[in-house]
C-alpha atoms as a PDB file:
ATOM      1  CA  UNK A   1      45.889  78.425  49.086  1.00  0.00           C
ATOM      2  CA  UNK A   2      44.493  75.456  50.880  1.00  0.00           C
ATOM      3  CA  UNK A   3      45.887  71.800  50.074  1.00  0.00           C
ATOM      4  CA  UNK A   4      43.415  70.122  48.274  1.00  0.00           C
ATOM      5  CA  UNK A   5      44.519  67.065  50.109  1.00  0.00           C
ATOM      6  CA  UNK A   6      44.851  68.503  53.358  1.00  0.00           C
ATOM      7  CA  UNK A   7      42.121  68.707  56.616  1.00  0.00           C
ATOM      8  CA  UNK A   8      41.425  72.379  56.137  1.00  0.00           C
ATOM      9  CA  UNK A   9      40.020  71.407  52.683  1.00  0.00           C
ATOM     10  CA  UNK A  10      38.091  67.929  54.383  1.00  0.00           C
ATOM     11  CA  UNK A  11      36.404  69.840  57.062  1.00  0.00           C
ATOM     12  CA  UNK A  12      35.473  73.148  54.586  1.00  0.00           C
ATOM     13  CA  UNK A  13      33.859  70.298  52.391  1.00  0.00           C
ATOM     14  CA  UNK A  14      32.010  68.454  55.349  1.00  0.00           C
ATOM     15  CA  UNK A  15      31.154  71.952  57.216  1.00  0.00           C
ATOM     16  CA  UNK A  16      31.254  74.516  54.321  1.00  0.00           C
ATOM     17  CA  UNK A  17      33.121  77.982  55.525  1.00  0.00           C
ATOM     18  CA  UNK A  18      33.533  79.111  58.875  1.00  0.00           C
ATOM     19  CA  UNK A  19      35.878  79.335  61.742  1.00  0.00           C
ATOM     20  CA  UNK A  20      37.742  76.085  62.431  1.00  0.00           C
ATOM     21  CA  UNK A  21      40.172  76.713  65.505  1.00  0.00           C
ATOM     22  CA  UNK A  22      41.112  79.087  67.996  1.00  0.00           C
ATOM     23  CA  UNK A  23      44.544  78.994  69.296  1.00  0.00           C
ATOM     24  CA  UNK A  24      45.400  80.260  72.963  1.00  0.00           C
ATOM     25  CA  UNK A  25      48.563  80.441  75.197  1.00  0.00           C
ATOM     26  CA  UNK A  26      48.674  79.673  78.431  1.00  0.00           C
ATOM     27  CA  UNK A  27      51.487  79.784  81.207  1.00  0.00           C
ATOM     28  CA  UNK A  28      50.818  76.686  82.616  1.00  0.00           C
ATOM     29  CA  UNK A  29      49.282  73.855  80.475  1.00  0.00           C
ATOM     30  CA  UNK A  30      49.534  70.974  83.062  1.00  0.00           C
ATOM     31  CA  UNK A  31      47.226  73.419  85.297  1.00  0.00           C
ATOM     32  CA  UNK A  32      44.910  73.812  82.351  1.00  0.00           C
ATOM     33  CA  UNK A  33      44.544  70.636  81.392  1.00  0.00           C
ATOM     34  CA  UNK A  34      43.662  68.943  84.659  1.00  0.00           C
ATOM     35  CA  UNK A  35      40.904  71.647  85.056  1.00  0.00           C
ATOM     36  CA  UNK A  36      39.629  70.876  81.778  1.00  0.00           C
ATOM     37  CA  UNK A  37      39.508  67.045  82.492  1.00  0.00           C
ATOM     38  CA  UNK A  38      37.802  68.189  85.622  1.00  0.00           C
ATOM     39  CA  UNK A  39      34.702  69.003  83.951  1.00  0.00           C
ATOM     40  CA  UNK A  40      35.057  66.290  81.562  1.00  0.00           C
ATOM     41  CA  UNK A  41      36.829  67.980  78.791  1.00  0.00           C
ATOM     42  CA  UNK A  42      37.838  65.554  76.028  1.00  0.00           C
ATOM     43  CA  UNK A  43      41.890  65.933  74.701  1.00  0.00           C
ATOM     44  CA  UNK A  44      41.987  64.255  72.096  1.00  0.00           C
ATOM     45  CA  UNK A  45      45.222  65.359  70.997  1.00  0.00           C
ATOM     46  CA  UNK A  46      48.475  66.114  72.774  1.00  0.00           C
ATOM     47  CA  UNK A  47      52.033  67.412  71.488  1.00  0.00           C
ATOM     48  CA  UNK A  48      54.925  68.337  72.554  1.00  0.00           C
ATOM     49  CA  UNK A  49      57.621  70.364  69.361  1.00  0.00           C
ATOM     50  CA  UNK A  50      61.537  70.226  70.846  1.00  0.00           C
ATOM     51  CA  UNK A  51      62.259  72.235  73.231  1.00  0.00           C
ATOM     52  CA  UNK A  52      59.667  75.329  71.925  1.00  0.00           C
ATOM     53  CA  UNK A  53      56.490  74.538  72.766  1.00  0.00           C
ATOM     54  CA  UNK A  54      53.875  72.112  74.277  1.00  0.00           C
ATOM     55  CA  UNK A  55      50.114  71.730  72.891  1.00  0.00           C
ATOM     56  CA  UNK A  56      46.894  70.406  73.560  1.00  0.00           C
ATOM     57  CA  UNK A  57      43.893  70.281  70.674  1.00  0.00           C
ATOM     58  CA  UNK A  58      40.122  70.148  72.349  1.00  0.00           C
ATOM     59  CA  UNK A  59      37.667  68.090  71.027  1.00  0.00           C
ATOM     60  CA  UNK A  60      35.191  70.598  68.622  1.00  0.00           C
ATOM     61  CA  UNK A  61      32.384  67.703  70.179  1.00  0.00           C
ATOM     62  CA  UNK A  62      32.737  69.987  73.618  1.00  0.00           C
ATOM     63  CA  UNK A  63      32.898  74.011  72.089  1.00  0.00           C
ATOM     64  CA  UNK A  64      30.151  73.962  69.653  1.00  0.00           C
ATOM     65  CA  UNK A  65      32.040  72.314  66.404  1.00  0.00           C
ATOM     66  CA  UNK A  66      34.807  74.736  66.561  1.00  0.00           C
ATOM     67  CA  UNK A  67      38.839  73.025  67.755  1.00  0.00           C
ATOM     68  CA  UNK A  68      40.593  74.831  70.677  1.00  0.00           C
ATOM     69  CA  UNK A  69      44.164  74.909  70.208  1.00  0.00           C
ATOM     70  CA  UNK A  70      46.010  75.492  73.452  1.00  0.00           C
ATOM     71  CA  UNK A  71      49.557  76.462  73.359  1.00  0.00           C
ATOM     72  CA  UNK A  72      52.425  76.451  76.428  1.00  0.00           C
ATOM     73  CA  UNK A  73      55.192  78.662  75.051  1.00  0.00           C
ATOM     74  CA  UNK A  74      57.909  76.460  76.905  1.00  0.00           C
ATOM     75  CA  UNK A  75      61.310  78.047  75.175  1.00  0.00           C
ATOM     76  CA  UNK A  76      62.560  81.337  76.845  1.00  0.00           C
ATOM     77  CA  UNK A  77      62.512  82.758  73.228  1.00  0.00           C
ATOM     78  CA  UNK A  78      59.219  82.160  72.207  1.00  0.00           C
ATOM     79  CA  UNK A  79      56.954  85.121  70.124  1.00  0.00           C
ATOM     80  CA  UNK A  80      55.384  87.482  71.942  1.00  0.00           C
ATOM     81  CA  UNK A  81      52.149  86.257  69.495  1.00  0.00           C
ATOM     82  CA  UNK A  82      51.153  82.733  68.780  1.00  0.00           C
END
């Protein structure tokens, strides 16, 4: 169930249905990153969780409405899936 409250909810009322992020993983997100700002790529959101993992959210503005969620995996026992 979605939280009535919550952003999934917000953006299915402003948008209606569809696909709202993608998540990737990538080995190096420093690398990534500064390629992306490269070519202008807005970040508008950056986080780091303990010692697990390291993320980057892409502004929907640049990839056709839809959020990129980029993930660097940076604890040795991370999932094999995302």
């Amino acid at each position: 169930a979605v939280d009535p409250n919550g952003f999934l909810r917000k953006f299915v009322d402003s948008r209606g249905e569809g696909l709202h992020h993608l998540g990737v993983v990538v080995d190096d997100l420093d690398d990534f990153v500064a390629d992306l700002e490269s070519k202008d790529v807005r970040i508008p959101h950056r986080e780091t969780f303990g010692d697990s993992r390291r993320e980057v959210l892409l502004s929907p503005k640049d990839l056709a409405g839809v959020v990129m969620q980029v993930i660097e995996w940076t604890d040795k026992d991370c999932p094999d899936e995302a």
